[in-house]
C-alpha atoms as a PDB file:
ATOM      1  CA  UNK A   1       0.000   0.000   0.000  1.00  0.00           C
ATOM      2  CA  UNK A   2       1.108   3.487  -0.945  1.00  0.00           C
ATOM      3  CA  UNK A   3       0.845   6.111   0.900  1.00  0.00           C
ATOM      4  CA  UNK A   4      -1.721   8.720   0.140  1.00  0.00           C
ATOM      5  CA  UNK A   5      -2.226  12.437   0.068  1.00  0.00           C
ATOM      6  CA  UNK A   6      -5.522  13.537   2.509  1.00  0.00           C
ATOM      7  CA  UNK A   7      -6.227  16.906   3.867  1.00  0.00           C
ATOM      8  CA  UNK A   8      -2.671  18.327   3.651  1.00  0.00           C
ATOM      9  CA  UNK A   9      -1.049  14.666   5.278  1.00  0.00           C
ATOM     10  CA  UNK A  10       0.889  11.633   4.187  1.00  0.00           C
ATOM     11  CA  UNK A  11      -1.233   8.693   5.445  1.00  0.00           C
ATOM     12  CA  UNK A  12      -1.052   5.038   5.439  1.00  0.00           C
ATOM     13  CA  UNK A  13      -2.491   2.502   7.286  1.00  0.00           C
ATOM     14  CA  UNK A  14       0.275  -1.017   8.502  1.00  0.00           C
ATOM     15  CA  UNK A  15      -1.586  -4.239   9.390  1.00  0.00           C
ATOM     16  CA  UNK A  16       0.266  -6.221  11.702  1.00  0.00           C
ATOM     17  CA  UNK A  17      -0.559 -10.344  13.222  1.00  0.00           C
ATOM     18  CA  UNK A  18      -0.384  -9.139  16.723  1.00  0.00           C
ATOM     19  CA  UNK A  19      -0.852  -6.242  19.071  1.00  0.00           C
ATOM     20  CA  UNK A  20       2.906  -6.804  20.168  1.00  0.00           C
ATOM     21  CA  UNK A  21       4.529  -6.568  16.666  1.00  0.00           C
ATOM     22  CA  UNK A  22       1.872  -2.991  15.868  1.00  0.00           C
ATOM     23  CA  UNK A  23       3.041  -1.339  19.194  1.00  0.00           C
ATOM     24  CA  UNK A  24       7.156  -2.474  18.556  1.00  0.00           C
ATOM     25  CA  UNK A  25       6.427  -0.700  15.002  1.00  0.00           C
ATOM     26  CA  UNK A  26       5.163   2.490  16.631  1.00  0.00           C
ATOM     27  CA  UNK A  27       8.343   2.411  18.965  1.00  0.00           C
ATOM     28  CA  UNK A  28      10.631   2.148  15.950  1.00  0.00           C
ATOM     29  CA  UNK A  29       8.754   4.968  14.122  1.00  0.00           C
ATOM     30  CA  UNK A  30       8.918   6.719  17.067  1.00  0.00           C
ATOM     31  CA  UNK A  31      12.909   6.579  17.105  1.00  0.00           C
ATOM     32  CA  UNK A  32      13.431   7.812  13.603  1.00  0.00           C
ATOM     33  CA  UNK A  33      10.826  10.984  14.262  1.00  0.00           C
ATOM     34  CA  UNK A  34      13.034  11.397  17.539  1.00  0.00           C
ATOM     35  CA  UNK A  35      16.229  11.650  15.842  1.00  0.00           C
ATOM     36  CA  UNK A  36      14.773  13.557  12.469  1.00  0.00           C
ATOM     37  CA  UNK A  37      12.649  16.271  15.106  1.00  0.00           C
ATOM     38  CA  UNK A  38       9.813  15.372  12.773  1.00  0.00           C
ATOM     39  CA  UNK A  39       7.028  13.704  14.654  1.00  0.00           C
ATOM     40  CA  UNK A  40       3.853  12.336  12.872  1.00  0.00           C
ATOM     41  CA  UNK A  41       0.864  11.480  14.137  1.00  0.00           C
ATOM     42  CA  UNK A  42       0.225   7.951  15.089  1.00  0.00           C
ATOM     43  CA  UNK A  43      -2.836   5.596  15.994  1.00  0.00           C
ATOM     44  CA  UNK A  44      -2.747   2.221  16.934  1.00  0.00           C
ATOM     45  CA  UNK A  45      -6.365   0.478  16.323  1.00  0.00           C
ATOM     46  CA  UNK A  46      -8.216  -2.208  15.911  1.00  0.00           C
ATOM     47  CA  UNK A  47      -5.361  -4.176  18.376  1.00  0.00           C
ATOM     48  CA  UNK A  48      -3.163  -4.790  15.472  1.00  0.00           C
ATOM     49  CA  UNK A  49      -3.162  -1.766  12.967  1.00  0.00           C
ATOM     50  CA  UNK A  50      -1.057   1.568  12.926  1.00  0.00           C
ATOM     51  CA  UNK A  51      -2.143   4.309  11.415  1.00  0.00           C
ATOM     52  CA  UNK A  52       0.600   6.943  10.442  1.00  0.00           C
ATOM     53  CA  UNK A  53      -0.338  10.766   9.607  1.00  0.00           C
ATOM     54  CA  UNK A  54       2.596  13.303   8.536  1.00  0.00           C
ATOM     55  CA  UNK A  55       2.589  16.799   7.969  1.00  0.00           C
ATOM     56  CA  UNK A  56       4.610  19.733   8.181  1.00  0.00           C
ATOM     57  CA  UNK A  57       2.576  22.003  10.520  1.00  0.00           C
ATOM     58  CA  UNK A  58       4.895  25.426  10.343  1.00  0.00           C
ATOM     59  CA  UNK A  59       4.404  24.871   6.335  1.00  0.00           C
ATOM     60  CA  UNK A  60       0.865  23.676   7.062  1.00  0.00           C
ATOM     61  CA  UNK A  61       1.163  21.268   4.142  1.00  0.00           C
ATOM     62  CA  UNK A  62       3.583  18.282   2.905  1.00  0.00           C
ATOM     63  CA  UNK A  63       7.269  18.850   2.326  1.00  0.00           C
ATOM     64  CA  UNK A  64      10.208  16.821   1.213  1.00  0.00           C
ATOM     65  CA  UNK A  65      10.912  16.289   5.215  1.00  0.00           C
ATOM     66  CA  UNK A  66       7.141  14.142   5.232  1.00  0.00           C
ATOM     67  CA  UNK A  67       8.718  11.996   2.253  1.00  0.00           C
ATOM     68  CA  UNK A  68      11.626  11.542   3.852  1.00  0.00           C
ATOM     69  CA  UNK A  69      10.083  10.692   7.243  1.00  0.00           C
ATOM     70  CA  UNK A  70       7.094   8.320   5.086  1.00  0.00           C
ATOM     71  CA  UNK A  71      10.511   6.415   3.044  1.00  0.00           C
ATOM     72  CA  UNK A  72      12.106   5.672   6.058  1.00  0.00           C
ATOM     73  CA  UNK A  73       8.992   4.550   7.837  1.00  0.00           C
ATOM     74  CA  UNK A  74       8.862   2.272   4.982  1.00  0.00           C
ATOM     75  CA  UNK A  75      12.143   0.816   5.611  1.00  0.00           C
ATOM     76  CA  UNK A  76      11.150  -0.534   8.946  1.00  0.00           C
END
């Protein structure tokens, strides 16, 4: 799945099996948007689904720092 432009955000939705691998991949996203100072905004649902939202709010749209942040997220 791609992520997709909504409402001036990046957004994509990760399916995991369990409730313990969804909340170890919002600590890993949570480690790169520590050390990049750009912090999205994340859900966990449903027990085993994360859904990621990413914006730059001083811009008040998407920038090259929300790709960067979605690619990496992708990487995980």
């Amino acid at each position: 799945m791609k992520w997709k432009k909504k409402d001036n955000f990046l957004e994509k939705n990760f399916k995991f099996n369990t409730f313990s691998e969804a909340l170890n991949f919002v600590n890993m996203v949570a480690e790169i948007a520590e050390k990049l100072n750009h912090h999205p905004e994340i859900f966990l649902h449903d027990y085993n689904q994360v859904k990621i939202l990413i914006t730059t709010h001083s811009e008040g749209k998407i920038s090259m720092k929300d790709h960067n942040l979605a690619d990496l997220i992708d990487q995980l």
